[in-house]
PDB file of N, CA and C in Angstrom:
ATOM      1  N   UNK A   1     101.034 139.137-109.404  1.00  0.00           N
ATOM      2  CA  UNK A   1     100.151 138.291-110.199  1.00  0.00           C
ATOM      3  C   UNK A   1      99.717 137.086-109.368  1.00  0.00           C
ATOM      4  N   UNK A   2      98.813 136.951-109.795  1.00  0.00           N
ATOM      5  CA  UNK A   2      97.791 135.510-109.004  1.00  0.00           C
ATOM      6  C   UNK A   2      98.443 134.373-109.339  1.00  0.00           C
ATOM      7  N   UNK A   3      98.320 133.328-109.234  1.00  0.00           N
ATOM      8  CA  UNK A   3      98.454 131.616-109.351  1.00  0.00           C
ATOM      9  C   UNK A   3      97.505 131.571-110.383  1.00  0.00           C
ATOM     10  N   UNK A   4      96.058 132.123-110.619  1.00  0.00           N
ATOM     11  CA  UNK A   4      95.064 131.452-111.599  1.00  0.00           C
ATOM     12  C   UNK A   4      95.269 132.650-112.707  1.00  0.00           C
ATOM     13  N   UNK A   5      96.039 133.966-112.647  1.00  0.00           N
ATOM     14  CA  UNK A   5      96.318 134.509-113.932  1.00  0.00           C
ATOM     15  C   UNK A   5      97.393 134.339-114.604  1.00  0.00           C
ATOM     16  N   UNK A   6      98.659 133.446-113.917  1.00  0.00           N
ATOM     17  CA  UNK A   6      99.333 132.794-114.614  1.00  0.00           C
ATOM     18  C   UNK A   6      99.208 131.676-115.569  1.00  0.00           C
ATOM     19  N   UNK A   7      98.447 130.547-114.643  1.00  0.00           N
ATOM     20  CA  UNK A   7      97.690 129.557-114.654  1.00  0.00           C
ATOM     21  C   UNK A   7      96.985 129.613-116.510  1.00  0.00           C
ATOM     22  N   UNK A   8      95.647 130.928-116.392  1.00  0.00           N
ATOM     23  CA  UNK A   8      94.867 131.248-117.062  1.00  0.00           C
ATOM     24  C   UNK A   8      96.311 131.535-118.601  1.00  0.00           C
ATOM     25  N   UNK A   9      97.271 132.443-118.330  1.00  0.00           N
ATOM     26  CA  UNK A   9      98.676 132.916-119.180  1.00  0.00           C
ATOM     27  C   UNK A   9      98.877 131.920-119.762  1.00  0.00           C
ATOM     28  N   UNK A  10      99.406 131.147-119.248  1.00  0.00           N
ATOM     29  CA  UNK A  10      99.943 129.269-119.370  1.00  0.00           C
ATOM     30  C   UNK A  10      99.038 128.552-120.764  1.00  0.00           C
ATOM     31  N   UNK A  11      98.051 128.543-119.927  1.00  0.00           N
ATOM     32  CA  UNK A  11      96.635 127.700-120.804  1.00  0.00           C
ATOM     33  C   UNK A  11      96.770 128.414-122.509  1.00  0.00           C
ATOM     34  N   UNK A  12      96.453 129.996-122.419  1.00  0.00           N
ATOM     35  CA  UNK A  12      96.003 130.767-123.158  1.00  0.00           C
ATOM     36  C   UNK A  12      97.669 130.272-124.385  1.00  0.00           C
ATOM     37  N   UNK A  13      98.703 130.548-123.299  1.00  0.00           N
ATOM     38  CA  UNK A  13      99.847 130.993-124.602  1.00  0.00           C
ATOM     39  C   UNK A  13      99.819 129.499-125.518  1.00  0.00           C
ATOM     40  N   UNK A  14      99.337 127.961-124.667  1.00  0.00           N
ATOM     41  CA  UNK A  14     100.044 126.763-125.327  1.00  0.00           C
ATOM     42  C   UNK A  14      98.463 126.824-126.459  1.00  0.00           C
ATOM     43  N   UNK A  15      97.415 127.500-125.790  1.00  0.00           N
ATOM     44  CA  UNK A  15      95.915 127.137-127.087  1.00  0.00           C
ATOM     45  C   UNK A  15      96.646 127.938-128.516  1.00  0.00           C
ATOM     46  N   UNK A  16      97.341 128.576-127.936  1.00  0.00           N
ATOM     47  CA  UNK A  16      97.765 129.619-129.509  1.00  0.00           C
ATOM     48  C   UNK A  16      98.359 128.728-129.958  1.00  0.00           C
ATOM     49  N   UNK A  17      99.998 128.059-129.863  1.00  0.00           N
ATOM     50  CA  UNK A  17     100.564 127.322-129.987  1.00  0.00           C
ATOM     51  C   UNK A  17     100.351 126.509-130.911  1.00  0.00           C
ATOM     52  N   UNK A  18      99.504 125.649-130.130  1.00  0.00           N
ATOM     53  CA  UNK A  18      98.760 124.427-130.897  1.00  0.00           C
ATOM     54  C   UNK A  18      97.652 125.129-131.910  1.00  0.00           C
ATOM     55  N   UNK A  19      97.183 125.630-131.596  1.00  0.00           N
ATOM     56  CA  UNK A  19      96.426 126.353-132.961  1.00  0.00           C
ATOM     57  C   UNK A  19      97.206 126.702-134.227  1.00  0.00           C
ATOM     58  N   UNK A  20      98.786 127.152-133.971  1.00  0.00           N
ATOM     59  CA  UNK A  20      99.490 127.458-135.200  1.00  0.00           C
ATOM     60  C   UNK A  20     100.463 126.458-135.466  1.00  0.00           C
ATOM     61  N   UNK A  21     101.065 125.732-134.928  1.00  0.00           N
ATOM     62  CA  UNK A  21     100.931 124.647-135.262  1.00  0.00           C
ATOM     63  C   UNK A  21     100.078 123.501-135.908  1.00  0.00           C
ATOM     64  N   UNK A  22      98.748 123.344-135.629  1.00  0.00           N
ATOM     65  CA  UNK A  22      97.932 122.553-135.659  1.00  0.00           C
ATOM     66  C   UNK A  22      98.069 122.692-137.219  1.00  0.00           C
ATOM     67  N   UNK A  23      97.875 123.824-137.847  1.00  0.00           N
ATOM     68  CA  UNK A  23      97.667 123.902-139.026  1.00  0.00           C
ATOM     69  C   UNK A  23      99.141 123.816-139.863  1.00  0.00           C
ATOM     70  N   UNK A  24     100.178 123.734-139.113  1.00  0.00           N
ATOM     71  CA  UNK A  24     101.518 123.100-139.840  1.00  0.00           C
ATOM     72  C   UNK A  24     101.590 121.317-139.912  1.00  0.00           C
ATOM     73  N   UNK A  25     100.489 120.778-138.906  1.00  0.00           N
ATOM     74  CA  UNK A  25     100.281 119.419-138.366  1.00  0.00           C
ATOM     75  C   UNK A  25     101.747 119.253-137.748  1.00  0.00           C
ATOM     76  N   UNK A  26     102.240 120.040-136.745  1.00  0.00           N
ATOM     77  CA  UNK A  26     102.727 119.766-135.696  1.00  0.00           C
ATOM     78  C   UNK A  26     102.331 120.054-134.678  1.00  0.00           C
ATOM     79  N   UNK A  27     100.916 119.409-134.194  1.00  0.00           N
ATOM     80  CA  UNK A  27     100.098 119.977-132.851  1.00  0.00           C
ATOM     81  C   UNK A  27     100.474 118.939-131.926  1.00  0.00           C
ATOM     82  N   UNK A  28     101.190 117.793-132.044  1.00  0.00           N
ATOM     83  CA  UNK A  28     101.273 116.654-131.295  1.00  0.00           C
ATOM     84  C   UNK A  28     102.530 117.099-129.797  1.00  0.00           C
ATOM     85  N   UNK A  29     103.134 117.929-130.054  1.00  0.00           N
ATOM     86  CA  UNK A  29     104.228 118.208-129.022  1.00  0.00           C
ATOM     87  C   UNK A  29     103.700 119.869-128.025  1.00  0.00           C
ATOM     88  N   UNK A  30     102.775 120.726-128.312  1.00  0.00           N
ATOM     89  CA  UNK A  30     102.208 121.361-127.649  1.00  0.00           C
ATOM     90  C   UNK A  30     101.225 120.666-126.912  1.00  0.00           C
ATOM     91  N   UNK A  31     100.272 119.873-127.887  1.00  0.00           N
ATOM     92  CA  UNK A  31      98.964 119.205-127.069  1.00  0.00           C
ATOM     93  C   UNK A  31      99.413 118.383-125.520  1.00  0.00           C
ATOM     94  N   UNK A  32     100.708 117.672-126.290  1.00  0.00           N
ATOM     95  CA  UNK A  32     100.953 117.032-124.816  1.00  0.00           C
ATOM     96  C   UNK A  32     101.659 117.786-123.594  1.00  0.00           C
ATOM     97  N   UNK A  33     102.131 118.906-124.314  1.00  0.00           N
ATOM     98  CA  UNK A  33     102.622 119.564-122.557  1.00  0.00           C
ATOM     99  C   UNK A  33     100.799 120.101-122.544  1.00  0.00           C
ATOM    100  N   UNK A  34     100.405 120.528-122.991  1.00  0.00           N
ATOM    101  CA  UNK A  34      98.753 120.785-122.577  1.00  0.00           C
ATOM    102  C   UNK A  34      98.421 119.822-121.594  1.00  0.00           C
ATOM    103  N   UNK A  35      98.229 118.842-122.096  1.00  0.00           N
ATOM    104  CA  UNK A  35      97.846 118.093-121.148  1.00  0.00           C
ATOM    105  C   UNK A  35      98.817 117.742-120.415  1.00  0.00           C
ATOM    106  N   UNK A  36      99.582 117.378-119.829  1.00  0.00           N
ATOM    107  CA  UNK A  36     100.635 117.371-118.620  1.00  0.00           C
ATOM    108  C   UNK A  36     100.171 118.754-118.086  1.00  0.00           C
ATOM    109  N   UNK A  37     100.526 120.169-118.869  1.00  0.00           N
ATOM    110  CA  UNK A  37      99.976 120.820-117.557  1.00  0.00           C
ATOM    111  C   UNK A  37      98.703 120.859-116.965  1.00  0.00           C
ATOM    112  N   UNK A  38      97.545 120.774-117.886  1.00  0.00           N
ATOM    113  CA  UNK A  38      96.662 120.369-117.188  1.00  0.00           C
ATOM    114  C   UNK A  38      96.454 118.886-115.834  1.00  0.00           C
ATOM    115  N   UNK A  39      97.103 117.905-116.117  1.00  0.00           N
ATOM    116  CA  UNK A  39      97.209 116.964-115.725  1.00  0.00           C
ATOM    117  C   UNK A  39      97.600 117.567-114.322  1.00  0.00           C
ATOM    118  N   UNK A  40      99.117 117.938-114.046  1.00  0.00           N
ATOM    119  CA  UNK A  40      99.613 118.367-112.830  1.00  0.00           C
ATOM    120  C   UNK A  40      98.225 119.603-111.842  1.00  0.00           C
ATOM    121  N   UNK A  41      97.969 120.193-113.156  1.00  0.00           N
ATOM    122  CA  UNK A  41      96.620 121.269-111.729  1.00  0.00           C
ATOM    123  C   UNK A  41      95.736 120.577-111.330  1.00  0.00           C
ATOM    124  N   UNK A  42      95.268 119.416-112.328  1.00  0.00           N
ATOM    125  CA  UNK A  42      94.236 118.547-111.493  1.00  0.00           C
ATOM    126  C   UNK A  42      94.626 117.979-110.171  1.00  0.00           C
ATOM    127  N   UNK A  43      96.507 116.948-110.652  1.00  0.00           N
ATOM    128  CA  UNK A  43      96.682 116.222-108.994  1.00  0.00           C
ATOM    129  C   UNK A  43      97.268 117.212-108.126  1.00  0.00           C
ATOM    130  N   UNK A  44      96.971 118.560-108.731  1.00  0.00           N
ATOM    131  CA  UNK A  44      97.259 119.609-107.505  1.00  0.00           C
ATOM    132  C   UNK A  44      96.085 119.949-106.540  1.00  0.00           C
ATOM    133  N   UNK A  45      94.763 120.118-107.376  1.00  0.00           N
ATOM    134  CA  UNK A  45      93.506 120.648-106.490  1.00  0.00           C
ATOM    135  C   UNK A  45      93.063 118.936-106.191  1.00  0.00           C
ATOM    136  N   UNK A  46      93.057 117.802-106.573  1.00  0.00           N
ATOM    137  CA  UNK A  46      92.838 116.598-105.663  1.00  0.00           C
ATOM    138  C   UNK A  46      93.749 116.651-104.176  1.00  0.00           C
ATOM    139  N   UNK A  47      95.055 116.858-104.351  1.00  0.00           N
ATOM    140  CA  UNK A  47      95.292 116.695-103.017  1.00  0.00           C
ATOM    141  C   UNK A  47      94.931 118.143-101.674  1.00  0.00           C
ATOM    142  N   UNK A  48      94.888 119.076-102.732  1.00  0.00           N
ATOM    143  CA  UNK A  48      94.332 120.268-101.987  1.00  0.00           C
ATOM    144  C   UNK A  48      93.049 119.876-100.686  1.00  0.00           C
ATOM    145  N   UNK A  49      92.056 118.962-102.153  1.00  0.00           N
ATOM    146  CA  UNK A  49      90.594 118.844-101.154  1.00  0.00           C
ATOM    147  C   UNK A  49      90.819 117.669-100.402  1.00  0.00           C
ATOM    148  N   UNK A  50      91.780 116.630-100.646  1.00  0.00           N
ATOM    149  CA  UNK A  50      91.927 115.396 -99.707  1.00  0.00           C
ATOM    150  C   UNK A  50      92.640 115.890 -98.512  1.00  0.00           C
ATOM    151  N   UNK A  51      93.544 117.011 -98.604  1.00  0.00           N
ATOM    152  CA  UNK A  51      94.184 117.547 -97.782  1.00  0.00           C
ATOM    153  C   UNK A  51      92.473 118.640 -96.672  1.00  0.00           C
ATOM    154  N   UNK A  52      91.877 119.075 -97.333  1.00  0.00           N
ATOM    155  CA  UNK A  52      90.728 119.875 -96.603  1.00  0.00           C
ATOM    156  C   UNK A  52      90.143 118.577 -95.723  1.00  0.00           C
ATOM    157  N   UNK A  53      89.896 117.855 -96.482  1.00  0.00           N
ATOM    158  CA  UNK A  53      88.985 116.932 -96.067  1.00  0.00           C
ATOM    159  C   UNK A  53      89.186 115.968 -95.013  1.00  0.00           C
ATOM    160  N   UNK A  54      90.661 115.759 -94.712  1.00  0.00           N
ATOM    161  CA  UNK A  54      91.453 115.036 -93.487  1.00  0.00           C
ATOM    162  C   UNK A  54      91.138 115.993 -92.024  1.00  0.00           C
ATOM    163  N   UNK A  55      90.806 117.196 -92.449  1.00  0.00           N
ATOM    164  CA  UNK A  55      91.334 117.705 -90.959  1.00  0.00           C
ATOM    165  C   UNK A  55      90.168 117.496 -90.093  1.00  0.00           C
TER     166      UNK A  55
END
């Protein structure tokens, strides 16, 4: 398996999550690992291209 079909796995399983939750109104503890993991792939592909961009 790839990095971006895990990645894509990841995303997909926490949107369910929070979707069934959401409607118990406990979406507040999925949303935020959502965003943390999103958070971490962003300062992953920033240092990727600062890392391209040094050489």
């Amino acid at each position: 398996m790839t990095k971006a079909t895990i990645s894509y796995g990841i995303i997909g399983v926490l949107l369910l999550v929070v979707t069934i939750l959401y409607n118990e109104q406990l979406a507040s503890i999925p949303l935020l690992l959502l965003s943390a993991y999103l958070f971490f792939l962003g300062i992953q592909k920033m240092r990727l291209i600062k890392k391209q961009n040094s050489k």
